[in-house]
N, C-alpha and C. Protein backbone atom coordinates (compact mmCIF):
# COMPACT_ATOMS: atom_id res chain seq x y z
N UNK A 1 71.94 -46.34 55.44
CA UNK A 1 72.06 -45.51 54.24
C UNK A 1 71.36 -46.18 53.09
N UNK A 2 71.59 -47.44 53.17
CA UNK A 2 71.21 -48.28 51.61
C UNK A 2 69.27 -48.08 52.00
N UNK A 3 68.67 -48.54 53.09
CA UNK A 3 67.75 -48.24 53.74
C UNK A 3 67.10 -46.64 53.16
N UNK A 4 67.35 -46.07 53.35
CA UNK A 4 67.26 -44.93 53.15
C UNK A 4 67.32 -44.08 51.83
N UNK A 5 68.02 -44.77 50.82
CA UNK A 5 67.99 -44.88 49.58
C UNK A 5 66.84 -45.55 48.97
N UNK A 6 66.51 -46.77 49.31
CA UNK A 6 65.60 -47.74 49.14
C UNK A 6 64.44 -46.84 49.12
N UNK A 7 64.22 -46.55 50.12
CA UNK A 7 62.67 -45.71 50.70
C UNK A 7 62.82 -44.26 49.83
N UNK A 8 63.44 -43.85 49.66
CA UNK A 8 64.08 -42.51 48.57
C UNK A 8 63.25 -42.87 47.15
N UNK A 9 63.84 -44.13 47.04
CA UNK A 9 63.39 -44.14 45.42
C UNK A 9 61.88 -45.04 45.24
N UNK A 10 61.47 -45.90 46.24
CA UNK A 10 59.94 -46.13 46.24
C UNK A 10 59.38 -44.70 46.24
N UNK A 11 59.42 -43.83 47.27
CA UNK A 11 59.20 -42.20 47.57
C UNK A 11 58.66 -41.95 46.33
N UNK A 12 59.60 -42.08 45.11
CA UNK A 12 60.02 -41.75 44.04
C UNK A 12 59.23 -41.93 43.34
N UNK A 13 59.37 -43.48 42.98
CA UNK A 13 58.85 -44.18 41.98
C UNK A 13 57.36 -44.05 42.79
N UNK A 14 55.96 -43.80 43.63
CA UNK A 14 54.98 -43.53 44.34
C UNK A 14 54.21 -42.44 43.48
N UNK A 15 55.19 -41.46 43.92
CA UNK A 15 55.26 -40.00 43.25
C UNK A 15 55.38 -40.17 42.01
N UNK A 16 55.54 -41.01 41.04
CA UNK A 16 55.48 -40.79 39.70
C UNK A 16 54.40 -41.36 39.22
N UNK A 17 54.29 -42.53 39.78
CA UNK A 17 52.73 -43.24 39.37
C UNK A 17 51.38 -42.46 39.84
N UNK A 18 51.27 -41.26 40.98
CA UNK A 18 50.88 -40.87 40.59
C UNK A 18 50.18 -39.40 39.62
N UNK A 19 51.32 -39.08 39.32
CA UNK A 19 51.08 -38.11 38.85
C UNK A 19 50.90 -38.50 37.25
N UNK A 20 51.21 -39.97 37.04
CA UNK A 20 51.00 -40.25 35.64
C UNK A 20 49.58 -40.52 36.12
N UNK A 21 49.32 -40.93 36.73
CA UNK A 21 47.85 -41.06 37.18
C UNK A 21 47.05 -40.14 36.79
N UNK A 22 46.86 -39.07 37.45
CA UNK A 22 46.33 -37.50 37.37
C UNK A 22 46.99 -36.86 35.65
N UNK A 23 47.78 -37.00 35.11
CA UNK A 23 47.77 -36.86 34.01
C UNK A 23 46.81 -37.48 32.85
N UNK A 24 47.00 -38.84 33.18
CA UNK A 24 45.90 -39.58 32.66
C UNK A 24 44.69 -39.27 32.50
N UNK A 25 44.16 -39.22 33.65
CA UNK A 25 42.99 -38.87 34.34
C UNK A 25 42.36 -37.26 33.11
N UNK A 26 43.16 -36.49 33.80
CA UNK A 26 43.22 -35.25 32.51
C UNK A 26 42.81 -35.37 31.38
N UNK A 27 43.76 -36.05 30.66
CA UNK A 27 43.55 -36.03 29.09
C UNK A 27 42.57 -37.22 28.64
N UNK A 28 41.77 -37.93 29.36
CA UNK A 28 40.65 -39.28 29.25
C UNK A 28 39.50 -38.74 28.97
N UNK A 29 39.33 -37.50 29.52
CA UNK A 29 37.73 -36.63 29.67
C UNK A 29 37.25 -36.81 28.18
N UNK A 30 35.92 -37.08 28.24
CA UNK A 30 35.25 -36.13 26.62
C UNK A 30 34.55 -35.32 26.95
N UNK A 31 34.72 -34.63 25.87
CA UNK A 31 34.31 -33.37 25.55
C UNK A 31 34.07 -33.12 24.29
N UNK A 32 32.97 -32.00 24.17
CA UNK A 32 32.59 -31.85 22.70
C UNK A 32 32.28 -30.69 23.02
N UNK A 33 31.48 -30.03 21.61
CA UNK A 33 30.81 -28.91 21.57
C UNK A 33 30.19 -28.39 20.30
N UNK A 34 29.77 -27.32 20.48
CA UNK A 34 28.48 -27.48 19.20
C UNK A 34 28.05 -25.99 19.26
N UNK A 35 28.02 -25.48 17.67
CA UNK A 35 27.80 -23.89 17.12
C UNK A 35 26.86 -24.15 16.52
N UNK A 36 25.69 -22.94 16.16
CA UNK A 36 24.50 -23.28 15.78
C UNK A 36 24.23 -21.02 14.85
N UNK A 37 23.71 -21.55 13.79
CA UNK A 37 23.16 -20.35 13.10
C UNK A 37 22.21 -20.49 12.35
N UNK A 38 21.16 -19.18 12.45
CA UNK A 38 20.07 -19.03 11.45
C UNK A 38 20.22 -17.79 10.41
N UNK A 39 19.46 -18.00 9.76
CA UNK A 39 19.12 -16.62 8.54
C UNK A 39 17.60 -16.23 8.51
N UNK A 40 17.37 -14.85 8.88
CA UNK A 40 16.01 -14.05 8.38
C UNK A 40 16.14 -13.35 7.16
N UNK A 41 14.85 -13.90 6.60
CA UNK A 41 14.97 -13.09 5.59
C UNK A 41 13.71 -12.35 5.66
N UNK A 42 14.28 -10.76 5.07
CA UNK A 42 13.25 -9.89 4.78
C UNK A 42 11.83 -10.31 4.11
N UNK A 43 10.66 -9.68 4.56
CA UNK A 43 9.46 -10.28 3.67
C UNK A 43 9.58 -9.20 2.77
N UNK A 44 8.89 -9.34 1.36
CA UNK A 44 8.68 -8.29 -0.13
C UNK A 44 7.91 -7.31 0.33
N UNK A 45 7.73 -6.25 0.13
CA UNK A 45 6.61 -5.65 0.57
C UNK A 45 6.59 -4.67 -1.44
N UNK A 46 5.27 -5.21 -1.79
CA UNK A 46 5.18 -4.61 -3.60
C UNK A 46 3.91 -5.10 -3.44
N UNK A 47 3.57 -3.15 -3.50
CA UNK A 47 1.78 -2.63 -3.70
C UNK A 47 1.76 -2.48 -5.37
N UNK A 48 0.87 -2.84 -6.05
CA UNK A 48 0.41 -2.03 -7.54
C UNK A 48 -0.89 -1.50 -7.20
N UNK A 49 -0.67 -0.26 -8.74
CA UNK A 49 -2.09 0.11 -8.65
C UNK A 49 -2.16 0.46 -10.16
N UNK A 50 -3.39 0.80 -10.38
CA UNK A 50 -3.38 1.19 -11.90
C UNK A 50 -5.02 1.48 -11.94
N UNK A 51 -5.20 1.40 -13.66
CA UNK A 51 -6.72 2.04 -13.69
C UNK A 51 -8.00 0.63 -14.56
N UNK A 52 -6.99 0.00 -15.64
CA UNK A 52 -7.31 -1.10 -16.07
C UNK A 52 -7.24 -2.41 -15.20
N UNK A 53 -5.81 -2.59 -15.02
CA UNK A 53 -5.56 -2.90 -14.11
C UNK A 53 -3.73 -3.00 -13.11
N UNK A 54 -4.07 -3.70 -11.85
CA UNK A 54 -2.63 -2.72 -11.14
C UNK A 54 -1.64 -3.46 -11.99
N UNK A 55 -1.08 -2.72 -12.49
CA UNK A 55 0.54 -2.92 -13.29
C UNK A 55 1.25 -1.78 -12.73
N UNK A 56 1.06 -0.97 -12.08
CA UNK A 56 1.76 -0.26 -12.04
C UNK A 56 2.53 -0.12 -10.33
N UNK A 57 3.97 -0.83 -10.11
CA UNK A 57 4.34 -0.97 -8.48
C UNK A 57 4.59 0.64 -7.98
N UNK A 58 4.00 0.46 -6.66
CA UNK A 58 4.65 1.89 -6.18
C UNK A 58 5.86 1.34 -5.38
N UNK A 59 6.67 2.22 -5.46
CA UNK A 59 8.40 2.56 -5.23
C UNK A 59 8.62 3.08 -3.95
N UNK A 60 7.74 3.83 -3.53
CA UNK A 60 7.60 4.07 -1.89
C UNK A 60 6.68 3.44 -0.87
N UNK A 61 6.22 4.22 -0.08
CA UNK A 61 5.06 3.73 0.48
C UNK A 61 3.68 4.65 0.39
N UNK A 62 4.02 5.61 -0.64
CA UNK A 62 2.62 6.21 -1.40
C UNK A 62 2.84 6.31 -2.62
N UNK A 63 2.06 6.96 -4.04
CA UNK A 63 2.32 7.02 -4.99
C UNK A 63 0.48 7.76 -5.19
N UNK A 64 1.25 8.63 -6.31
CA UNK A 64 -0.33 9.31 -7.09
C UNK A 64 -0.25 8.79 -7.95
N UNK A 65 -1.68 8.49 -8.58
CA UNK A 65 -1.92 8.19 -9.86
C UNK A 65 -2.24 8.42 -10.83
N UNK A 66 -2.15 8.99 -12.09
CA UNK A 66 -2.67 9.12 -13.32
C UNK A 66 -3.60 8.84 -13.74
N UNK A 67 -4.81 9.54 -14.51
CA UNK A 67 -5.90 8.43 -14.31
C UNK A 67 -6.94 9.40 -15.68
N UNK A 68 -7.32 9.18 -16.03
CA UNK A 68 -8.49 9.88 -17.10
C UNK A 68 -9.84 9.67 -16.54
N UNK A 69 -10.33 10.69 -15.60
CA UNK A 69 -11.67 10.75 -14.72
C UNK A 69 -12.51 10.90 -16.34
N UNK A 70 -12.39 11.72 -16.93
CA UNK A 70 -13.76 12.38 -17.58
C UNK A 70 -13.80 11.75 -19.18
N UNK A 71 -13.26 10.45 -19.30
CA UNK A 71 -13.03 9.56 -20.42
C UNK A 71 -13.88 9.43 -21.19
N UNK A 72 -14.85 9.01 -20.05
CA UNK A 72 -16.05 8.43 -20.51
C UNK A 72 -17.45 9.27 -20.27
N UNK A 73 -17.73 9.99 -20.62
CA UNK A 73 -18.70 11.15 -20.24
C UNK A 73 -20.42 10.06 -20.43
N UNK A 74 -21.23 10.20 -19.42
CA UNK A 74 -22.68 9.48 -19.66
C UNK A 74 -23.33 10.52 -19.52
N UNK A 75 -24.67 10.30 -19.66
CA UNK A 75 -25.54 11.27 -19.53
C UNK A 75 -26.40 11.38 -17.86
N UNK A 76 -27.03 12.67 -17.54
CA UNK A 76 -27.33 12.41 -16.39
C UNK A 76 -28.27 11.16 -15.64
N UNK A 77 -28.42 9.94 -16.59
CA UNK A 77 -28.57 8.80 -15.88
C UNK A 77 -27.89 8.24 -15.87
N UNK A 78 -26.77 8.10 -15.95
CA UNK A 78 -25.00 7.54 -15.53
C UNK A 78 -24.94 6.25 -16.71
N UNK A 79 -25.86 6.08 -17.62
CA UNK A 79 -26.18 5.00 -18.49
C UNK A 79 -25.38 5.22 -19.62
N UNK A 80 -26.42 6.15 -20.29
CA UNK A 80 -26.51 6.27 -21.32
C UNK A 80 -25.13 7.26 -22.25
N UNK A 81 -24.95 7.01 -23.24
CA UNK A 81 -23.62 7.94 -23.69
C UNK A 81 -24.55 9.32 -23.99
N UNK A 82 -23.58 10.36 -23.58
CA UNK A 82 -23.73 11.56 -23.46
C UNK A 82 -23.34 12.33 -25.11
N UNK A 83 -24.82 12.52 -25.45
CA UNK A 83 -24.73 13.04 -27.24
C UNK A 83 -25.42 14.72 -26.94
N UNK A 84 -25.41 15.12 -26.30
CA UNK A 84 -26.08 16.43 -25.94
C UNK A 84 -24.69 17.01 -25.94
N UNK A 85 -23.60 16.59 -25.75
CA UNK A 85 -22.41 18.31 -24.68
C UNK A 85 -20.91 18.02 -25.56
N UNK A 86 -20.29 18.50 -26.05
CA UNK A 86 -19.08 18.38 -27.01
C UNK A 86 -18.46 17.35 -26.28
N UNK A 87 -17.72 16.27 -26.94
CA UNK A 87 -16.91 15.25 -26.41
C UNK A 87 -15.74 15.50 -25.20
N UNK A 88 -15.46 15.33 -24.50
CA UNK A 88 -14.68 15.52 -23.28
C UNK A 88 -14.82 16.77 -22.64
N UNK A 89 -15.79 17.11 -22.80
CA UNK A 89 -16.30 18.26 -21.76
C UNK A 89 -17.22 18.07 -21.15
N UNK A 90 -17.44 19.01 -19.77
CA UNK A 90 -18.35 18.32 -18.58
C UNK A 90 -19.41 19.38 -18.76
N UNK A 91 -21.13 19.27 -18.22
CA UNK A 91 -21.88 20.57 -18.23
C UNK A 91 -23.04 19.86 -17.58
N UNK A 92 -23.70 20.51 -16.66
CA UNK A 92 -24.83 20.21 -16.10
C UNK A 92 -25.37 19.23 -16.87
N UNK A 93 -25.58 18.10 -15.93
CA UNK A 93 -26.31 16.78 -16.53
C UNK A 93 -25.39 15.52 -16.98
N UNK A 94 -24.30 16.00 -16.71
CA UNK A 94 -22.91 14.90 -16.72
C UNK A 94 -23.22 14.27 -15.88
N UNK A 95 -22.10 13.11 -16.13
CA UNK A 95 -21.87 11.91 -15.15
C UNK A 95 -20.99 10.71 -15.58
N UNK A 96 -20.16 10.10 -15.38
CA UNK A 96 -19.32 9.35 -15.29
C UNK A 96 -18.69 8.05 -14.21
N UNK A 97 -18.14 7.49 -14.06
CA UNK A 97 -17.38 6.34 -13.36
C UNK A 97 -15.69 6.16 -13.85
N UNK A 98 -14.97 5.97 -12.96
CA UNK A 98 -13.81 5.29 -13.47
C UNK A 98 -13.49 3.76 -12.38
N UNK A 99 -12.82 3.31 -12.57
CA UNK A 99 -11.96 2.68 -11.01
C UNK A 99 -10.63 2.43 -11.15
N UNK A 100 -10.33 2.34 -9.72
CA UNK A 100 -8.80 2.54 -9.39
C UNK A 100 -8.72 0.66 -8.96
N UNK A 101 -7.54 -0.05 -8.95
CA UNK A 101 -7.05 -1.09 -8.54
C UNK A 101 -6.00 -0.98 -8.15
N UNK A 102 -6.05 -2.33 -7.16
CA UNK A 102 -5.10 -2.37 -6.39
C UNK A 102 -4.38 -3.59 -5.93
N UNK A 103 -3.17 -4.33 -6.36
CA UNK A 103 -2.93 -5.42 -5.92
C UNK A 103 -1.57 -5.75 -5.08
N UNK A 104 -1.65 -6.37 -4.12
CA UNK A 104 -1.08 -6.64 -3.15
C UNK A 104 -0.10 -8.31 -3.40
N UNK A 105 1.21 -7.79 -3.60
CA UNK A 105 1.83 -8.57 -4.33
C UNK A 105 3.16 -9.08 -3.19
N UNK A 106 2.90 -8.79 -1.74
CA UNK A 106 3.81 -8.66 -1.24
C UNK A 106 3.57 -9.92 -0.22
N UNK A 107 4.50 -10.01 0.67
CA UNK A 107 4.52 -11.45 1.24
C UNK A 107 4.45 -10.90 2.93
N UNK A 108 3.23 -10.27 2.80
CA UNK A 108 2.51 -9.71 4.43
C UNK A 108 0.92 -8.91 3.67
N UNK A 109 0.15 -9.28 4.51
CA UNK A 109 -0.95 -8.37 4.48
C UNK A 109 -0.49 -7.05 4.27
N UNK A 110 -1.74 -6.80 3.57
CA UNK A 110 -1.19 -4.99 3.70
C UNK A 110 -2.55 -4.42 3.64
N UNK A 111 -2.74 -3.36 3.66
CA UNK A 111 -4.54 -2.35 4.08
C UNK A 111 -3.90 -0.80 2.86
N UNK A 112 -4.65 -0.79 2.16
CA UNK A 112 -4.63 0.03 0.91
C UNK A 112 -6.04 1.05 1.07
N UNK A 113 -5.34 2.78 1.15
CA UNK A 113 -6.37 3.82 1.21
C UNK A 113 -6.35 4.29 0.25
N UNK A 114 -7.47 4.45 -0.87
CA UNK A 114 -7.68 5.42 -1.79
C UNK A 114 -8.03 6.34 -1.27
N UNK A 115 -7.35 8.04 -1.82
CA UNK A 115 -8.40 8.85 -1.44
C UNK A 115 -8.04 10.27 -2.21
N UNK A 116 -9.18 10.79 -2.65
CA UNK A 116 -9.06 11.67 -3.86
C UNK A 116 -8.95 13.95 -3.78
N UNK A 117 -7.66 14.15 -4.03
CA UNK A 117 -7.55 15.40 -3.83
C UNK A 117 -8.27 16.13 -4.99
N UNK A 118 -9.28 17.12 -4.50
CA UNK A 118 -9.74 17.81 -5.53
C UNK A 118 -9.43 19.74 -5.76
N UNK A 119 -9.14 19.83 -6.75
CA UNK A 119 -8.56 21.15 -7.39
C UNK A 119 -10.06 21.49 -7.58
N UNK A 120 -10.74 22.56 -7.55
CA UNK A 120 -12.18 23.22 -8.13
C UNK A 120 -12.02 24.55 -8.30
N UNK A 121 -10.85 25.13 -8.39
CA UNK A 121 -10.87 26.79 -8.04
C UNK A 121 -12.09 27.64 -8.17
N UNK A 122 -13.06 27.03 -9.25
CA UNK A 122 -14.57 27.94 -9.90
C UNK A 122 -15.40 27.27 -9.05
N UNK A 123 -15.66 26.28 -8.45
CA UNK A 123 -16.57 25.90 -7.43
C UNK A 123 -17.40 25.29 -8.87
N UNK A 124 -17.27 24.16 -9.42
CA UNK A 124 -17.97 23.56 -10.20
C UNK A 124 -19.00 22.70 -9.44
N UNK A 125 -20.14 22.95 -9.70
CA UNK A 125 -20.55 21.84 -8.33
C UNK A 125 -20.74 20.07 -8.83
N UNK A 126 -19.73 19.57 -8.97
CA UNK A 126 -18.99 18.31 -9.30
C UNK A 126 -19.62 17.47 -7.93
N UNK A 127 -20.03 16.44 -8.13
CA UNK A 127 -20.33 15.19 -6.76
C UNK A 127 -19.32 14.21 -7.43
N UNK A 128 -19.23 13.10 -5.94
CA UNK A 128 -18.35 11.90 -6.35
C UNK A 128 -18.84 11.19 -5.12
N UNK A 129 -18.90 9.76 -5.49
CA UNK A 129 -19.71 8.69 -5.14
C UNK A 129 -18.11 7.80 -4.84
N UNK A 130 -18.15 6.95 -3.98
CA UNK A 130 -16.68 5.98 -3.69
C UNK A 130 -17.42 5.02 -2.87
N UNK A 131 -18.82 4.85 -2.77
CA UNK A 131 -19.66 3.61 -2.06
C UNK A 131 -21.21 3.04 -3.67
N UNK A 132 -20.53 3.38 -4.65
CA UNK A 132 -21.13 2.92 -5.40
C UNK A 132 -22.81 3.79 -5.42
N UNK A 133 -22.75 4.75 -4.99
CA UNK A 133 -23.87 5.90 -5.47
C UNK A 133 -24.75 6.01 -4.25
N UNK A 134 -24.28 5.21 -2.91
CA UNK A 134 -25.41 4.94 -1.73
C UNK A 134 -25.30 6.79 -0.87
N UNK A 135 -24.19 6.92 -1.43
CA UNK A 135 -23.82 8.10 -0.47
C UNK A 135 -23.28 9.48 -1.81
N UNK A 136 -23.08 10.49 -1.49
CA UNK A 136 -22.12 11.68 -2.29
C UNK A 136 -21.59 12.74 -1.39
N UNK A 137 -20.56 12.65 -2.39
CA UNK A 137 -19.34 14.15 -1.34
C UNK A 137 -19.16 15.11 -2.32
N UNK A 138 -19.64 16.79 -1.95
CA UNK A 138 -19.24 17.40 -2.55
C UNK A 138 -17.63 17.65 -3.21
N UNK A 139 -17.30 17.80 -4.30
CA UNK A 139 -15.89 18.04 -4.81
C UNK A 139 -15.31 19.65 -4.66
N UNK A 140 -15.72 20.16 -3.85
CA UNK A 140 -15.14 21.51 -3.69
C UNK A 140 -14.01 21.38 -3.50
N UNK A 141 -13.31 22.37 -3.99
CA UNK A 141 -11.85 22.92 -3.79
C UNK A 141 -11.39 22.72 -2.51
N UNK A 142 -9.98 21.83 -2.32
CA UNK A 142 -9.31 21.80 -1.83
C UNK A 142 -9.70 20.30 -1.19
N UNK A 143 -10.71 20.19 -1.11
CA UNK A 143 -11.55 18.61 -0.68
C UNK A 143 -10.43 17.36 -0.90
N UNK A 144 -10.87 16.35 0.35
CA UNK A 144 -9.89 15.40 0.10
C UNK A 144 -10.90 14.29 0.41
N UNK A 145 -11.83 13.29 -0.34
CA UNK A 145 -12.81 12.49 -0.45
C UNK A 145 -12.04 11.30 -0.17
N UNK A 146 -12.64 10.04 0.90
CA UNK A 146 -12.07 8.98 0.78
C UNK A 146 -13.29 8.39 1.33
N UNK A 147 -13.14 6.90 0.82
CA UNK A 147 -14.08 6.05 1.77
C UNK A 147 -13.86 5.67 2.84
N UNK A 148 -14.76 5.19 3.17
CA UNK A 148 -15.07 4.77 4.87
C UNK A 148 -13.87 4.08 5.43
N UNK A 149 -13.64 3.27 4.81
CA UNK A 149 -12.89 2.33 5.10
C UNK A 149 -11.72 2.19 4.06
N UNK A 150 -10.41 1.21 4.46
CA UNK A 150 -9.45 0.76 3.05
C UNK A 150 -9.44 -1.07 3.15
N UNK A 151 -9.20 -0.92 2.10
CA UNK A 151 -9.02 -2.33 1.33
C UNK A 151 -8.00 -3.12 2.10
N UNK A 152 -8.61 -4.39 2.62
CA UNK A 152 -7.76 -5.20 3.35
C UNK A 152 -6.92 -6.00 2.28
N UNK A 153 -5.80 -6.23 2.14
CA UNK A 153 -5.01 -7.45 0.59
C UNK A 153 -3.70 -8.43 1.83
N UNK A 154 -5.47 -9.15 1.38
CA UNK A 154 -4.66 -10.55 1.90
C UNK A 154 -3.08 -10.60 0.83
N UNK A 155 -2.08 -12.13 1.54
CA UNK A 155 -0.82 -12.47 0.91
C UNK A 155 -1.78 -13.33 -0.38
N UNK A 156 -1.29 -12.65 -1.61
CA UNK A 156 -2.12 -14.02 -2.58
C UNK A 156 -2.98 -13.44 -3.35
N UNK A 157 -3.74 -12.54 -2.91
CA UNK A 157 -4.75 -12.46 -2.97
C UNK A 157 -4.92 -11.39 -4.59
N UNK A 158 -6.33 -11.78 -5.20
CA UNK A 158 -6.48 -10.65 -6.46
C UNK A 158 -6.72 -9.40 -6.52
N UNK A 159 -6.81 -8.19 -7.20
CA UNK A 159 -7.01 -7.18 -7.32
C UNK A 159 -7.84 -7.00 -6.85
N UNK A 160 -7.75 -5.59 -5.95
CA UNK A 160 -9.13 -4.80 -5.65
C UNK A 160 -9.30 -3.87 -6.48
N UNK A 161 -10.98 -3.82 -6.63
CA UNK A 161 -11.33 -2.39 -7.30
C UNK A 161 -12.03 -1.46 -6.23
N UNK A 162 -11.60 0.10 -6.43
CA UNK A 162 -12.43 1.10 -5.50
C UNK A 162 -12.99 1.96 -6.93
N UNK A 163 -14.47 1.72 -7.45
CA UNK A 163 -15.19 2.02 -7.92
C UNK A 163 -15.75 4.00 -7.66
N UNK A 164 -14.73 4.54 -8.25
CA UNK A 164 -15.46 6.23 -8.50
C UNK A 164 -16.61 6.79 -9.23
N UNK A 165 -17.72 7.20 -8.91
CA UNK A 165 -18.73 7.93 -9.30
C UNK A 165 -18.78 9.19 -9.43
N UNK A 166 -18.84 9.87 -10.30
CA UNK A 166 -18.98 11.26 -10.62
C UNK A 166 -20.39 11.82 -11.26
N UNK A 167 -20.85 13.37 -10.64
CA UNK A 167 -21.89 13.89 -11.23
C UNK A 167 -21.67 15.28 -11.38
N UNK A 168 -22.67 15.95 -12.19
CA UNK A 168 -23.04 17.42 -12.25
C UNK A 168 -24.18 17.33 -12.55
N UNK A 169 -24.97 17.51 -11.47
CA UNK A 169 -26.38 16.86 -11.24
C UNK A 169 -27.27 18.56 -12.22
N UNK A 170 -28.20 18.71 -12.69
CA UNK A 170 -28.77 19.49 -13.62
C UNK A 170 -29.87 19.23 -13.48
N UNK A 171 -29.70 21.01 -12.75
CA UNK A 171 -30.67 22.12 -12.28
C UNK A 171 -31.55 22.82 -12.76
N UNK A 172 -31.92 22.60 -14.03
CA UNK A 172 -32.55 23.68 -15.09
C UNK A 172 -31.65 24.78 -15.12
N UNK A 173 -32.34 26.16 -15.08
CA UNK A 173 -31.44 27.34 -15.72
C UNK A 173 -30.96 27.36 -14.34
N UNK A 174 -30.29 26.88 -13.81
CA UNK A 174 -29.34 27.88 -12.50
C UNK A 174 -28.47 28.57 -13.06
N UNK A 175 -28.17 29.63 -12.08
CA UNK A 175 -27.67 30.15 -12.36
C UNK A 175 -26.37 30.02 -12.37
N UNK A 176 -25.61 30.05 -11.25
CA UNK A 176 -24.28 29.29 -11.63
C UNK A 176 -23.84 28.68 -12.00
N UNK A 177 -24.43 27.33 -12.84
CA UNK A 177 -23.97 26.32 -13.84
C UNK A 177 -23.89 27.87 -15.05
N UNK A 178 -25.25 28.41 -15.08
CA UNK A 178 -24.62 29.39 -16.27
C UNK A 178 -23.86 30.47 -16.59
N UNK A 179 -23.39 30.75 -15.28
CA UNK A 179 -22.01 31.02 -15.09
C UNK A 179 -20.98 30.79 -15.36
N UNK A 180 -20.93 29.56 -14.93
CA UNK A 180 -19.72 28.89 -15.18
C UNK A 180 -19.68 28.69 -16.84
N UNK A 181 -21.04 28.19 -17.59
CA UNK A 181 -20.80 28.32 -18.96
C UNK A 181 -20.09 29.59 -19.71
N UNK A 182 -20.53 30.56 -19.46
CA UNK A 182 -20.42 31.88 -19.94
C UNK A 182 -19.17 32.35 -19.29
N UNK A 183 -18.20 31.81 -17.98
CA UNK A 183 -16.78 31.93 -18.25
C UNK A 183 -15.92 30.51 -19.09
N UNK A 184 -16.73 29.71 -19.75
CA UNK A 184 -15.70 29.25 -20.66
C UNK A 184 -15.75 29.90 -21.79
N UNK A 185 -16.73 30.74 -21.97
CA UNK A 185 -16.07 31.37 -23.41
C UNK A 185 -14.70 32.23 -23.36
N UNK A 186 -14.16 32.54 -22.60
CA UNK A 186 -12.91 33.19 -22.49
C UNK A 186 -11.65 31.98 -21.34
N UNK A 187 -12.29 31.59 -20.00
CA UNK A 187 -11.45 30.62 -19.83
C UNK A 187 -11.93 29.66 -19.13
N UNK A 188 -12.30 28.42 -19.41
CA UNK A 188 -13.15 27.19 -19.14
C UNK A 188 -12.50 26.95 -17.83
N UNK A 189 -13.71 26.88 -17.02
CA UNK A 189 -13.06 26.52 -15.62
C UNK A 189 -12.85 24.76 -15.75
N UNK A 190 -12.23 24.65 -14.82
CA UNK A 190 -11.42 23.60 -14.45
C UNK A 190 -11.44 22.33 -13.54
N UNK A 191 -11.85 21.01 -13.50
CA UNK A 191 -11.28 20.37 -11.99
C UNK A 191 -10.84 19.45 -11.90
N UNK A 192 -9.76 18.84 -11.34
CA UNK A 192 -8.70 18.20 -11.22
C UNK A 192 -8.78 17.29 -10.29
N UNK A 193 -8.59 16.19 -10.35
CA UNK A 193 -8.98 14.95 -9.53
C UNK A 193 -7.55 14.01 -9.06
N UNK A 194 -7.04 14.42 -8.08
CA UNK A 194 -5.63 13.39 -8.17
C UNK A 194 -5.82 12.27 -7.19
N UNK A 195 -5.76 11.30 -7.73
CA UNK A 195 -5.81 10.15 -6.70
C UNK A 195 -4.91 9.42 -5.63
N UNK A 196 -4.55 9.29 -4.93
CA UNK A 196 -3.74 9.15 -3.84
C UNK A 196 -3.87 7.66 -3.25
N UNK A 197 -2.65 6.79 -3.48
CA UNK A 197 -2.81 5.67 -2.68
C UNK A 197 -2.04 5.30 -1.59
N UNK A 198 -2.17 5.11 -0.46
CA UNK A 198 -1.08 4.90 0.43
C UNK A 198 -1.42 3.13 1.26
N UNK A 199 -0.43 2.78 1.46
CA UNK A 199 -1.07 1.29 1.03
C UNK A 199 0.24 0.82 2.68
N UNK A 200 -0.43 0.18 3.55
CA UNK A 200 0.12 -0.13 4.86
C UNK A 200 0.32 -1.60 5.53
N UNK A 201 1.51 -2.10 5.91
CA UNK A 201 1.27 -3.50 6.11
C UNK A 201 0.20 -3.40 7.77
N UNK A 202 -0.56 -4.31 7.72
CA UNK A 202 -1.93 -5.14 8.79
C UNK A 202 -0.57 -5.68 9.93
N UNK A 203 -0.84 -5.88 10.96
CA UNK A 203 -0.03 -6.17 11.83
C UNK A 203 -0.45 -7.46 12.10
């Protein structure tokens, strides 16, 4: 019996060492661990445009512009000031320039299209130049004139200008220029030039 007791409690005491063992063992481990986060941030995207120059941001991703085409009236060698035809009125043998700008203020490339809607209801026969006089597009009614290409704006980078040319090239007596004179004595025809910029980020 005492025998048997003996071996009972070695049994015992065996069984406890090791399970303090394996407990041990357990709670000895290391261990760690590790969380990790970033932040994107949006790039700006802010086109201007204007006529002096771009001060003016567009708010969407197009915008028309305001602009005084017939400011500056020249004579039909695009030089000289125009002393022949009442001040801000147009008549066979006109001619003019304005330009549009454009600056790219945003933190991505972006590609900027000018391009010009024209009102003529009387069929004025109006030209416009947008390659600096190498080429001309008639301005008839309803016409939507653009150049070849749009303005690449680097990040950084300064204002572009897209340089407009205008004519009413003069025909001697044609007749429909004197037409058109002889309906402004009751209601002066009309034409309307709205400029259009839509301005796109480059991929």
């Amino acid at each position: 019996m005492k025998n048997k007791l003996q071996r009972f409690m070695i049994l015992v005491l065996a069984l406890t060492i090791v399970s303090l063992m394996l407990v041990s063992g357990t709670y000895a481990k290391y261990t760690s661990s590790a969380t990790g986060s970033d932040t994107a941030t949006v790039a700006k995207w802010a086109i201007k445009v204007g006529t002096t120059s771009a001060d003016t941001l567009i708010t969407g991703s197009s915008a028309t512009v305001s602009f005084d085409l017939f400011s500056t009236i020249k004579d039909s060698n695009g030089s000289d000031a125009e002393t022949d035809v009442s001040t801000g009125l147009i008549a066979p043998g006109t001619s003019g320039a304005f330009s549009l700008k454009v600056k790219n203020e945003s933190e991505v490339t972006a590609e900027a299209l000018v391009s010009l809607d024209i009102t003529n209801a009387n069929n004025v026969p109006i030209q416009f130049s947008l390659d600096g006089g190498s080429s001309w597009q008639d301005g008839t009614d309803g016409a939507t004139l653009a150049p070849a290409s749009g303005m690449t704006l680097a990040i950084g980078s300064a204002e572009q200008t897209l340089d407009v040319m205008w004519r009413w090239i003069f025909n001697g007596n044609d007749a429909t220029d004197t037409a058109l004179g002889v309906a402004a004595q009751t209601s002066a025809p009309t034409v309307i030039v709205a400029a259009s910029i839509v301005a796109n980020q480059v991929d």
